[in-house]
Protein backbone atom coordinates (compact mmCIF):
# COMPACT_ATOMS: atom_id res chain seq x y z
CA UNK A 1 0.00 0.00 0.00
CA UNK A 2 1.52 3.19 -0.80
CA UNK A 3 1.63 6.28 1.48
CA UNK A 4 1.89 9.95 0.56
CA UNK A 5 2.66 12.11 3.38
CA UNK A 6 3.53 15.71 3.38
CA UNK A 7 3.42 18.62 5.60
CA UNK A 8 0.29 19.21 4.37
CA UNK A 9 -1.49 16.06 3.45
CA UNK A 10 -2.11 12.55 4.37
CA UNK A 11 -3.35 10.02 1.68
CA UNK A 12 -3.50 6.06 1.78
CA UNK A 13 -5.07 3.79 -0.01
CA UNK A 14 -7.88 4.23 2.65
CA UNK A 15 -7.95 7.65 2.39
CA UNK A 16 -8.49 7.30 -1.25
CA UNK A 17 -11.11 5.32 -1.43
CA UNK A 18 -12.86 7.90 1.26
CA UNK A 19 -12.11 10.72 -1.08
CA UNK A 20 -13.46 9.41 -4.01
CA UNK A 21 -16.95 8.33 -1.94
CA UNK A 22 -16.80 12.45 -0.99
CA UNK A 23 -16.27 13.85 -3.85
CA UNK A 24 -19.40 11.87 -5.61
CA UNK A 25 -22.00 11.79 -2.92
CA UNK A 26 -20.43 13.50 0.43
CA UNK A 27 -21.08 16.67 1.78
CA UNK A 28 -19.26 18.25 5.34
CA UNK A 29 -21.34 20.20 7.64
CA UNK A 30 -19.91 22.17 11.02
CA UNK A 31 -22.75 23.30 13.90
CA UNK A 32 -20.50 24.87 16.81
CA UNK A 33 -18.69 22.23 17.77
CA UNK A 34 -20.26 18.97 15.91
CA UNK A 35 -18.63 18.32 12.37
CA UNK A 36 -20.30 15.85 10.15
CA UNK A 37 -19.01 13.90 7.06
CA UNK A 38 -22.20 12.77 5.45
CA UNK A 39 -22.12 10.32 2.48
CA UNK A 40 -25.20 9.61 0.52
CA UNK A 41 -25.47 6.29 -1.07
CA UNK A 42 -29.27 6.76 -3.06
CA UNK A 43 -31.24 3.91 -4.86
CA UNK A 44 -33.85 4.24 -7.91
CA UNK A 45 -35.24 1.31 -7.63
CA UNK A 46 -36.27 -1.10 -4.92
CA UNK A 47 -34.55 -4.33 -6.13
CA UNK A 48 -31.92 -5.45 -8.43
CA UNK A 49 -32.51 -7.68 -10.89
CA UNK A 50 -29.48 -10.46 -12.29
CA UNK A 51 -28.63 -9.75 -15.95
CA UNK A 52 -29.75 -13.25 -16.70
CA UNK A 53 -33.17 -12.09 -15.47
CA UNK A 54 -33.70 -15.11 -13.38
CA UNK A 55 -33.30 -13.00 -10.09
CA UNK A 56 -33.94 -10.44 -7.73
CA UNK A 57 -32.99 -8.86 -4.51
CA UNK A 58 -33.86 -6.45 -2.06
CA UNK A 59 -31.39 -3.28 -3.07
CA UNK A 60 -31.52 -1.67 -0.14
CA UNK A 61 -30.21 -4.64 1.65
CA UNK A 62 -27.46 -5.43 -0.39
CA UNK A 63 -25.67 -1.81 -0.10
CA UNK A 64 -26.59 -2.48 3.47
CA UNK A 65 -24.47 -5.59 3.10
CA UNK A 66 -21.66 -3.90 1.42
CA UNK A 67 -21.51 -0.83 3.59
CA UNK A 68 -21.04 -2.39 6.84
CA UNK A 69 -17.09 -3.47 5.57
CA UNK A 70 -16.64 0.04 4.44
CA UNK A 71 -17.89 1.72 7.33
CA UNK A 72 -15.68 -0.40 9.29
CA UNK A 73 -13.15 0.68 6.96
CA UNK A 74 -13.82 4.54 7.35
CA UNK A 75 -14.19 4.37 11.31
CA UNK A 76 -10.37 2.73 12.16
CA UNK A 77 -9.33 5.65 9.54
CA UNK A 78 -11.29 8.21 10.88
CA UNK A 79 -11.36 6.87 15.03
CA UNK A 80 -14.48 8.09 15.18
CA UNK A 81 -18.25 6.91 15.46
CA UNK A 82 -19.71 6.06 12.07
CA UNK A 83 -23.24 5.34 11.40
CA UNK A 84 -25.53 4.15 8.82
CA UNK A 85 -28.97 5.52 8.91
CA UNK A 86 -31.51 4.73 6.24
CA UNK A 87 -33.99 6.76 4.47
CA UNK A 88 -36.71 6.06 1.82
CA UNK A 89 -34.77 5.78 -0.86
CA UNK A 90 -30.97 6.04 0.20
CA UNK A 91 -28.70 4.99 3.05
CA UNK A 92 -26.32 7.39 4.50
CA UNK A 93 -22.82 6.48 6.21
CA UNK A 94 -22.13 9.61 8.91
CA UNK A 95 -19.60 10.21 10.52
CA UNK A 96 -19.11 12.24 14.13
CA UNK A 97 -16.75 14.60 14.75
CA UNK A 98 -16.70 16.41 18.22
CA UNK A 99 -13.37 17.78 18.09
CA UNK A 100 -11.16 19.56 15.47
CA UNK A 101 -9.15 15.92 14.83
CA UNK A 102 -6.35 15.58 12.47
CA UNK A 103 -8.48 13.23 10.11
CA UNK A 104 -11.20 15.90 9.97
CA UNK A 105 -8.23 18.67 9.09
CA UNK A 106 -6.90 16.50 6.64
CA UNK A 107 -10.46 16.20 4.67
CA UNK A 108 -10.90 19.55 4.86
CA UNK A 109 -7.17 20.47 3.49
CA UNK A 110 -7.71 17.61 0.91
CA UNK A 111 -11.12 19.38 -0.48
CA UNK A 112 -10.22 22.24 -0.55
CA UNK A 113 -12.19 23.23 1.64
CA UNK A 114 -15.12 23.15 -0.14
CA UNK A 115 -17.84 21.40 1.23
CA UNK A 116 -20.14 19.82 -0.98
CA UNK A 117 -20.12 17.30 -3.48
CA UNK A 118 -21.59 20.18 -6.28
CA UNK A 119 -18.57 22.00 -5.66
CA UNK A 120 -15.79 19.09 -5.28
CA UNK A 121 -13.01 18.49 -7.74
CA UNK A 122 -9.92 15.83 -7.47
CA UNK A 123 -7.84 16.74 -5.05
CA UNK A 124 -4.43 17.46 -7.48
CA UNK A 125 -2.27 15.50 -5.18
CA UNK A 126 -4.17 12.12 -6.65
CA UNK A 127 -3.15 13.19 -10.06
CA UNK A 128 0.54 12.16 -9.01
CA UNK A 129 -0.64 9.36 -6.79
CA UNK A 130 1.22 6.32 -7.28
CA UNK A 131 -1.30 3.63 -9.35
CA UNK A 132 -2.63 1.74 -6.46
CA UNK A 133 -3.85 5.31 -4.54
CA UNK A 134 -5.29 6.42 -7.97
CA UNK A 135 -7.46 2.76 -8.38
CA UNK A 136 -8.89 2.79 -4.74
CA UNK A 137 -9.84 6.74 -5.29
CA UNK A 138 -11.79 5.77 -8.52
CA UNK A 139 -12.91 2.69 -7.06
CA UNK A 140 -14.55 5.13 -4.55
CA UNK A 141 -16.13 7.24 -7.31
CA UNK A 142 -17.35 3.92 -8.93
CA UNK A 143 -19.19 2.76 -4.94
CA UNK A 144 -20.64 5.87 -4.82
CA UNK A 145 -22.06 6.46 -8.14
CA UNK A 146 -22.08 3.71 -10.63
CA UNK A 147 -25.02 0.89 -10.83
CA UNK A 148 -23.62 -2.33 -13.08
CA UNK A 149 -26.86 -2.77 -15.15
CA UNK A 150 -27.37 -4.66 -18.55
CA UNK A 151 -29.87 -1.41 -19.49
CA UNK A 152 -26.44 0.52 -20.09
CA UNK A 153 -25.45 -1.60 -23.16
CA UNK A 154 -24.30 0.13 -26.45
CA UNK A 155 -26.30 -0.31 -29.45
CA UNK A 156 -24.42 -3.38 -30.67
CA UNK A 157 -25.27 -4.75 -27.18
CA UNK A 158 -22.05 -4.33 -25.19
CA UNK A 159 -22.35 -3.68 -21.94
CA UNK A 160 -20.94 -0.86 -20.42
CA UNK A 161 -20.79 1.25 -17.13
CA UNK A 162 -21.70 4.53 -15.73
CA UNK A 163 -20.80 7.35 -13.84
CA UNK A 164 -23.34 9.93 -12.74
CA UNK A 165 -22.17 13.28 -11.99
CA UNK A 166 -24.63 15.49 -10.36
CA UNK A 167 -25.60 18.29 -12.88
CA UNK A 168 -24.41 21.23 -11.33
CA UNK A 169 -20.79 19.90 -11.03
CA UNK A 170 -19.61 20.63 -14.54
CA UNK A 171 -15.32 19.82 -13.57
CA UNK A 172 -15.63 16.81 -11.65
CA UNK A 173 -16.07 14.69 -14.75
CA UNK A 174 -13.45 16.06 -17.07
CA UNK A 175 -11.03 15.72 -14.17
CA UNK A 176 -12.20 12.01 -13.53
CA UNK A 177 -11.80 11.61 -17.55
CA UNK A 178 -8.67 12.98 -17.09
CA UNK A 179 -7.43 10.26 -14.56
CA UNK A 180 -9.10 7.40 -16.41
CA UNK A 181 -7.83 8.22 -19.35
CA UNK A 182 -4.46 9.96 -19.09
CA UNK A 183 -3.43 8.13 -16.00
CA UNK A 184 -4.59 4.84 -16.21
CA UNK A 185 -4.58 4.58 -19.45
CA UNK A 186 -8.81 3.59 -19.54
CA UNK A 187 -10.61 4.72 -22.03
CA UNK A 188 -14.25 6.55 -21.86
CA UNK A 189 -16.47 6.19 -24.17
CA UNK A 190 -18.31 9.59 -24.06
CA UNK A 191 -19.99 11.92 -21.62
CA UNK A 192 -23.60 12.71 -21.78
CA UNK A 193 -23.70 15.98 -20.49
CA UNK A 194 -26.75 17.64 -18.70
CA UNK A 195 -27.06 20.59 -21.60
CA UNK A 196 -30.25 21.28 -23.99
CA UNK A 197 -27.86 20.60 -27.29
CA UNK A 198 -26.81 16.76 -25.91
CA UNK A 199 -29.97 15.63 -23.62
CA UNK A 200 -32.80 17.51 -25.36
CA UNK A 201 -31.70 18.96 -28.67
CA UNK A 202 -34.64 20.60 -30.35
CA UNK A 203 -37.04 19.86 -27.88
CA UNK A 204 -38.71 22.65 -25.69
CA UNK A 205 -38.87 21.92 -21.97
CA UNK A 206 -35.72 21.25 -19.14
CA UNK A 207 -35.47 17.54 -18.85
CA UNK A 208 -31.57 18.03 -20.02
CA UNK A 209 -30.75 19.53 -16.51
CA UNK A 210 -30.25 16.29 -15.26
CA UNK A 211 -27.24 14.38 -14.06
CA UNK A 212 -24.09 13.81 -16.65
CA UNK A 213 -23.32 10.29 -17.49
CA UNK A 214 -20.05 8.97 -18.34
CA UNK A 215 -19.95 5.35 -20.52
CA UNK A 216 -16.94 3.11 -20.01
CA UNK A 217 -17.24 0.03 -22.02
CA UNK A 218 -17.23 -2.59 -19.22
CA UNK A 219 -13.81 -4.57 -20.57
CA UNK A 220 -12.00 -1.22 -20.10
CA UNK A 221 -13.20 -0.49 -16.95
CA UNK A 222 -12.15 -4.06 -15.48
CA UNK A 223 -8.75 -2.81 -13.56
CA UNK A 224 -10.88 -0.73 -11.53
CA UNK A 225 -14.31 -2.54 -10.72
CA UNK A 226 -16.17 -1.97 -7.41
CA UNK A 227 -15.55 -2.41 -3.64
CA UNK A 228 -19.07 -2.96 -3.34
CA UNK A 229 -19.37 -6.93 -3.39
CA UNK A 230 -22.67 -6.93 -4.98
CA UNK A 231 -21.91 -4.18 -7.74
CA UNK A 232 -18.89 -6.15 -8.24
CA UNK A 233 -20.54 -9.73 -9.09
CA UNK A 234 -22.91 -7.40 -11.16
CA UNK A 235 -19.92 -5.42 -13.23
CA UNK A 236 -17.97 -9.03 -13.50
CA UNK A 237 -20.84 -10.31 -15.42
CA UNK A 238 -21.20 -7.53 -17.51
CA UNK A 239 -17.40 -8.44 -18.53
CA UNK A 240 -18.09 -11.82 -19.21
CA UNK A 241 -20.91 -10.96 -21.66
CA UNK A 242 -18.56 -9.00 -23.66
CA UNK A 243 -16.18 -11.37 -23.96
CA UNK A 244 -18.64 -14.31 -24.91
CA UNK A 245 -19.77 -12.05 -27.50
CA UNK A 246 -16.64 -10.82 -28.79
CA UNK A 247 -18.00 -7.24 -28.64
CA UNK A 248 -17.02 -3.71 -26.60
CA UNK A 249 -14.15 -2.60 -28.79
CA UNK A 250 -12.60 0.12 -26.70
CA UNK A 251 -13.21 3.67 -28.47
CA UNK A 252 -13.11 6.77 -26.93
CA UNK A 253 -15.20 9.05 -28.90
CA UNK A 254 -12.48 11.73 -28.25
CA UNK A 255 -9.80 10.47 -30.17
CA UNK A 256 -9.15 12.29 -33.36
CA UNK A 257 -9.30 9.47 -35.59
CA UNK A 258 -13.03 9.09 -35.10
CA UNK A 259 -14.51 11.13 -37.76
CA UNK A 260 -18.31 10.52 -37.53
CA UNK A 261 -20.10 12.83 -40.06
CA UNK A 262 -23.44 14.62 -38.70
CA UNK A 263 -24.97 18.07 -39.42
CA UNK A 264 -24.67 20.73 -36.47
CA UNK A 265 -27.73 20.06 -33.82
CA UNK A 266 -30.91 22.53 -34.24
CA UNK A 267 -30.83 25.50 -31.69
CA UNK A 268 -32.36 25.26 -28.24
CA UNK A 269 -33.97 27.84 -26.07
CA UNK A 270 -32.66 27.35 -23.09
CA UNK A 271 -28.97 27.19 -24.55
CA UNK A 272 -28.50 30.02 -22.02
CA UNK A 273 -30.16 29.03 -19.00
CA UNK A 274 -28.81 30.30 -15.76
CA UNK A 275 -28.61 26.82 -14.79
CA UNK A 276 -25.91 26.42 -16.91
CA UNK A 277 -22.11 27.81 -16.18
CA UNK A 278 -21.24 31.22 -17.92
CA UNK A 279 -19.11 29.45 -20.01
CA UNK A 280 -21.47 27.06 -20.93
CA UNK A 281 -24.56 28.99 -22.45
CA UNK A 282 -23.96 28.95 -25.93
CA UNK A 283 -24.67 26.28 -28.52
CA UNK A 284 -22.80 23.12 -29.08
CA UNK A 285 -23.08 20.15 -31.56
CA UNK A 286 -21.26 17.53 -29.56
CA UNK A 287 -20.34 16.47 -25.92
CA UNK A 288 -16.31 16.89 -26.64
CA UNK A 289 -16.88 20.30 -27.69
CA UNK A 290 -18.23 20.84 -23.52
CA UNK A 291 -15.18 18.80 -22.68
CA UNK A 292 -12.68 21.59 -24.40
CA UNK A 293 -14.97 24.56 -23.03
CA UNK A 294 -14.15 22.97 -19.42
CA UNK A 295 -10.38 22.58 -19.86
CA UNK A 296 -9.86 19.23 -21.25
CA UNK A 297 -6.81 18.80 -23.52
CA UNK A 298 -7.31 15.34 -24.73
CA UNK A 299 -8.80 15.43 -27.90
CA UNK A 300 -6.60 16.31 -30.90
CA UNK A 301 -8.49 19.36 -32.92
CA UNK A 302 -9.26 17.75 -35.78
CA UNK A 303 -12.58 17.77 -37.89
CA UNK A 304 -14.82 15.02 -35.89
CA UNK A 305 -18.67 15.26 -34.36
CA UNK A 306 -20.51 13.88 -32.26
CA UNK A 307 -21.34 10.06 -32.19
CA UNK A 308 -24.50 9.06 -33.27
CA UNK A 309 -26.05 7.67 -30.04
CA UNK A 310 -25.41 11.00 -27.87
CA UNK A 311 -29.31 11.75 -27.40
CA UNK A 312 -30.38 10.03 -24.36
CA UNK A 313 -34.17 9.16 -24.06
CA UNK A 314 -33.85 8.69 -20.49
C-alpha cells in the first residue's frame, strides 16, 4: 500500500477510497462544535434484478451488506463513530466529529475546503498518486455512483458502465476523464452531459438539466471494478458478456481518428439558462466540444462530431 505524506497532506489507499466516496456523494457540515461527514449512497429502484433475469434482490439490503465493511473501513481511519442511517430511498454512512481531529483537518485540506459534493473536484495530489492510490480513489467514485446494469449496453449490445455526476458539477467529470484516461490509461467512451444541445436537442422543456453520465465500455473499466461486493458480481458479469460475445471494442469518442459525419444540432432555447455555467450557455453540436470549453486537452483538434447515439431518451 503506498503512502503519501507531506506537511500538508495525508493520503493512503484508505484515504483514497474515502475521497473518491466524498467527492461523488459526500457533503461536510460544522454546527459549533459537531462536524459531520455525510455520504449519501441513493437507490432508484427497490430491487436489483441479475442480468440473466432469473433474479432479484432487495437493493436496499445489499448496499446495506456492502456498507457495513466500508464503514468499518472509514471508522479505524477516521477513530471516530460512524453510522448508517436509512432513508426512503438512500442509506447514508455519517460520521461524528466532536473535536477539530487531524483526520477531519486533513479532509478539509484535501477538499479544498469546499464542502459539498456540487462543488468538489480531485484533489491534485491524486493526479501524481502512485497507481494503487489512484485505483482505490476511482474505485470510490465507482461505490458511490455507478449501478452495473445490462440497461447501459451500447447499441451493438455491449455492456458498459456509468458514472453519474450530479448536474451542477460541470469539472468533476473532465477531471475524472482525465485520470481514467491519461493516468490509467482507460478509455471513456463519451460523456452525456446535462445541456439542452446533448440531452434535449430541439425539444422545448428542461429535462436536459439532469445528471451527466459517463460510458466506459465494461472490458476497459475491469482494472478498476467496485468495492461494493454486490456491484462487483454485477460489473464481473457484464465483462463476461462482452467477452462471450466478442464485442465492446474500446473507443473513446475523443480520439481524433473518429470522424463521424453529422450536421450541427438545431438551436435550443434554453442554450442560455442560468442553470448552466457562464461558459457554458452557448450552442454546441457535440459532448467533446463541452469537454474543451471545461479545460480538457485530450482530444486532438481535428474535424470530428458527435457520435451518433449522444441523445439520451432517459
Amino acid at each position: 500500500m503506498s503512502i503519501i505524506l507531506s506537511r500538508d497532506n495525508y493520503l493512503d489507499n484508505d484515504v483514497a477510497y474515502l475521497l473518491g466516496l466524498i467527492v461523488m456523494r459526500g457533503t461536510l457540515h460544522i454546527e459549533g462544535d459537531i462536524k459531520r461527514l455525510i455520504i449519501q449512497f441513493p437507490y432508484k429502484f427497490l430491487e436489483v434484478k441479475s442480468i440473466y433475469g432469473n433474479k432479484t434482490e432487495k437493493k436496499e439490503a445489499l448496499i446495506r451488506l456492502s456498507l457495513e465493511d466500508i464503514r468499518n473501513r472509514i471508522q479505524e481511519l477516521l477513530e471516530v463513530d460512524v453510522q448508517t442511517k436509512k432513508y426512503e430511498h438512500e442509506i447514508q454512512l455519517v460520521a461524528v466529529f466532536t473535536r477539530n481531529t487531524v483526520s477531519w483537518r486533513n479532509l478539509r485540506n484535501l477538499l479544498s475546503d469546499r464542502t459539498g459534493y456540487l462543488e468538489f473536484e480531485i484533489p491534485p495530489v491524486i493526479f501524481d498518486a502512485p497507481d494503487d492510490i489512484q485505483k482505490e480513489f476511482l474505485r470510490g467514485i465507482a461505490d458511490a455512483a455507478s449501478n452495473p446494469s445490462k440497461a447501459d449496453a451500447y447499441l451493438d449490445g455491449s455492456q458498459r458502465v456509468v458514472i453519474e455526476f450530479q448536474h451542477g458539477n460541470w469539472m468533476l467529470p473532465v477531471q475524472v476523464c482525465r485520470l481514467l484516461q491519461e493516468k490509467q490509461g482507460i478509455k471513456v467512451s463519451h460523456i452525456l452531459w446535462g445541456h439542452p444541445n446533448i440531452r434535449t436537442p430541439g425539444m422545448g422543456g428542461k429535462g436536459w438539466a439532469k445528471e451527466h453520465r459517463m460510458r466506459i465500455f465494461a472490458n476497459d473499466f475491469a482494472p478498476i471494478g467496485y468495492n461494493f461486493a454486490y456491484k462487483q458480481k454485477m460489473f464481473e458479469d457484464l465483462v463476461k458478456l462482452n467477452i462471450k460475445r466478442k464485442l465492446a471494442i474500446s473507443t473513446s469518442y475523443c480520439n481524433p481518428k473518429i470522424k463521424k459525419i453529422r450536421a450541427g444540432k438545431p438551436k435550443h432555447k434554453y442554450e442560455k439558462d442560468k442553470a448552466l455555467p457562464k461558459v457554458l450557455r452557448r450552442h454546441f453540436d457535440a459532448y467533446f466540444q463541452i469537454c474543451k470549453q471545461l479545460g480538457c486537452n485530450q482530444g486532438i483538434p481535428c474535424k470530428q462530431t458527435e457520435m451518433f447515439e449522444e441523445i439520451d431518451e432517459d
